[in-house]
Protein backbone atom coordinates (compact mmCIF):
# COMPACT_ATOMS: atom_id res chain seq x y z
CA UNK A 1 10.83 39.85 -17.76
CA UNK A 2 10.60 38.97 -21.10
CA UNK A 3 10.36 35.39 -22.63
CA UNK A 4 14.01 35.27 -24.10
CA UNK A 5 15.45 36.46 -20.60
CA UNK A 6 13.56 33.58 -18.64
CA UNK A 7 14.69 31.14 -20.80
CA UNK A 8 18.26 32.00 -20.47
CA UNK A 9 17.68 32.44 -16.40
CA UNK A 10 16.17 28.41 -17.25
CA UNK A 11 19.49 27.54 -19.02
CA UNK A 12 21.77 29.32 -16.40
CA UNK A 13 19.99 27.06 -13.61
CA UNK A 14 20.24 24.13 -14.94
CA UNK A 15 23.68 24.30 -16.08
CA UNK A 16 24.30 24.71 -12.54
CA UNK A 17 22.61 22.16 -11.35
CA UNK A 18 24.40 19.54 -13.49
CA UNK A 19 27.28 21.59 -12.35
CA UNK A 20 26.40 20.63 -8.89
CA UNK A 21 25.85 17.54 -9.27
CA UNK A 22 29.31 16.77 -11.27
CA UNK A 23 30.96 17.92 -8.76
CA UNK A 24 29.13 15.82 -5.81
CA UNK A 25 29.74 12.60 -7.76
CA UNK A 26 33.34 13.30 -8.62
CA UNK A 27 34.01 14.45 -5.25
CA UNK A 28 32.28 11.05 -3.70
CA UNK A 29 34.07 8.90 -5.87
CA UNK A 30 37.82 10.76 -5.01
CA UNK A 31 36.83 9.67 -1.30
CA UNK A 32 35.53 6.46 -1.93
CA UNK A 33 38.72 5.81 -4.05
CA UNK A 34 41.35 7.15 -1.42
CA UNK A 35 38.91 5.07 1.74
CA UNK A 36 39.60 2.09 -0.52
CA UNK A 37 42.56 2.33 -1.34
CA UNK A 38 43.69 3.15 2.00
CA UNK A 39 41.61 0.18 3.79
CA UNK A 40 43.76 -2.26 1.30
CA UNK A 41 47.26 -0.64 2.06
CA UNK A 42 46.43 -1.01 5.56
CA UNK A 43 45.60 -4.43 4.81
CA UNK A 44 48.79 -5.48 3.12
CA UNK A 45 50.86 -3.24 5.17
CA UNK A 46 49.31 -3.47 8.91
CA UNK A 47 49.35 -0.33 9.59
CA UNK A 48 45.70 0.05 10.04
CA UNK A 49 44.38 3.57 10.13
CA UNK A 50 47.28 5.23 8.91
CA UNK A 51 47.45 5.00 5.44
CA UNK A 52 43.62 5.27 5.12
CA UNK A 53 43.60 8.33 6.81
CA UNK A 54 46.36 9.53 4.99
CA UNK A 55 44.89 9.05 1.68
CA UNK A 56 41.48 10.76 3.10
CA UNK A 57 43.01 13.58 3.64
CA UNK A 58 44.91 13.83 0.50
CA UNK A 59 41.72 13.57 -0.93
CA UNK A 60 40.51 16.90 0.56
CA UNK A 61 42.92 18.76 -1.63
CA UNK A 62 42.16 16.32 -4.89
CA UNK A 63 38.52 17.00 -4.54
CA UNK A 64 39.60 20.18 -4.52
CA UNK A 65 41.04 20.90 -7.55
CA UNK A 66 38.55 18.45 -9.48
CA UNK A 67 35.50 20.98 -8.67
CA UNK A 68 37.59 24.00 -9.56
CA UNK A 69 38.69 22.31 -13.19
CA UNK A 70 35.01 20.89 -13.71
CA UNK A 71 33.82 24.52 -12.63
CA UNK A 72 35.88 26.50 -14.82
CA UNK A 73 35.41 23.93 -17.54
CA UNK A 74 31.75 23.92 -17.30
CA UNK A 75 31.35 28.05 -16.64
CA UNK A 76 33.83 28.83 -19.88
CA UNK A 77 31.40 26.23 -22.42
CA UNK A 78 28.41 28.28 -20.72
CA UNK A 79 30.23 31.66 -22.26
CA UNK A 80 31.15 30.39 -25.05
CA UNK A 81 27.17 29.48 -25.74
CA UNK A 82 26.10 32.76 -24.60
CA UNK A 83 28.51 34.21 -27.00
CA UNK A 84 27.62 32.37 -30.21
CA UNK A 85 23.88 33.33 -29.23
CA UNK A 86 25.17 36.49 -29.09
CA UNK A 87 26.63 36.88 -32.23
CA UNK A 88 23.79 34.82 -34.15
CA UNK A 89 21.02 37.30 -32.60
């Protein structure tokens, strides 16, 4: 394997590791958020468990969506590097 090829396996990893780990803090602060949020309805409301719960799982969905845009956001400014290097080489 030669030294240009190593260094772009280097760059590929770590972009998705700080990939990874976008997505694992977005997706704990969407829960944290709808737990929250949820745990204060209930307060005002008295309805305990139901709104939290409610929220939670609207969350699932939410998180959802967030990794997908931060993935395809993240994996389209990787090929858009890879093609300027391209180009420039």
């Amino acid at each position: 394997m030669t030294q240009s090829e190593q260094k772009g396996r280097s760059i590929l990893t770590n972009v998705l590791i700080v990939m990874i780990g976008q997505v694992g803090c977005l997706t704990l602060v969407v829960i944290l958020v709808s737990v929250l949020l949820g745990l204060w309805l209930d307060g005002v409301f008295g309805t305990k468990p139901v709104i939290t719960l409610a929220l939670l799982f609207a969350g699932i969905p939410v998180s959802v969506l967030v990794m997908l845009s931060v993935a395809r956001k993240t994996l389209a400014r990787l090929k858009e590097n890879v093609e300027k290097e391209s180009q420039t080489s």
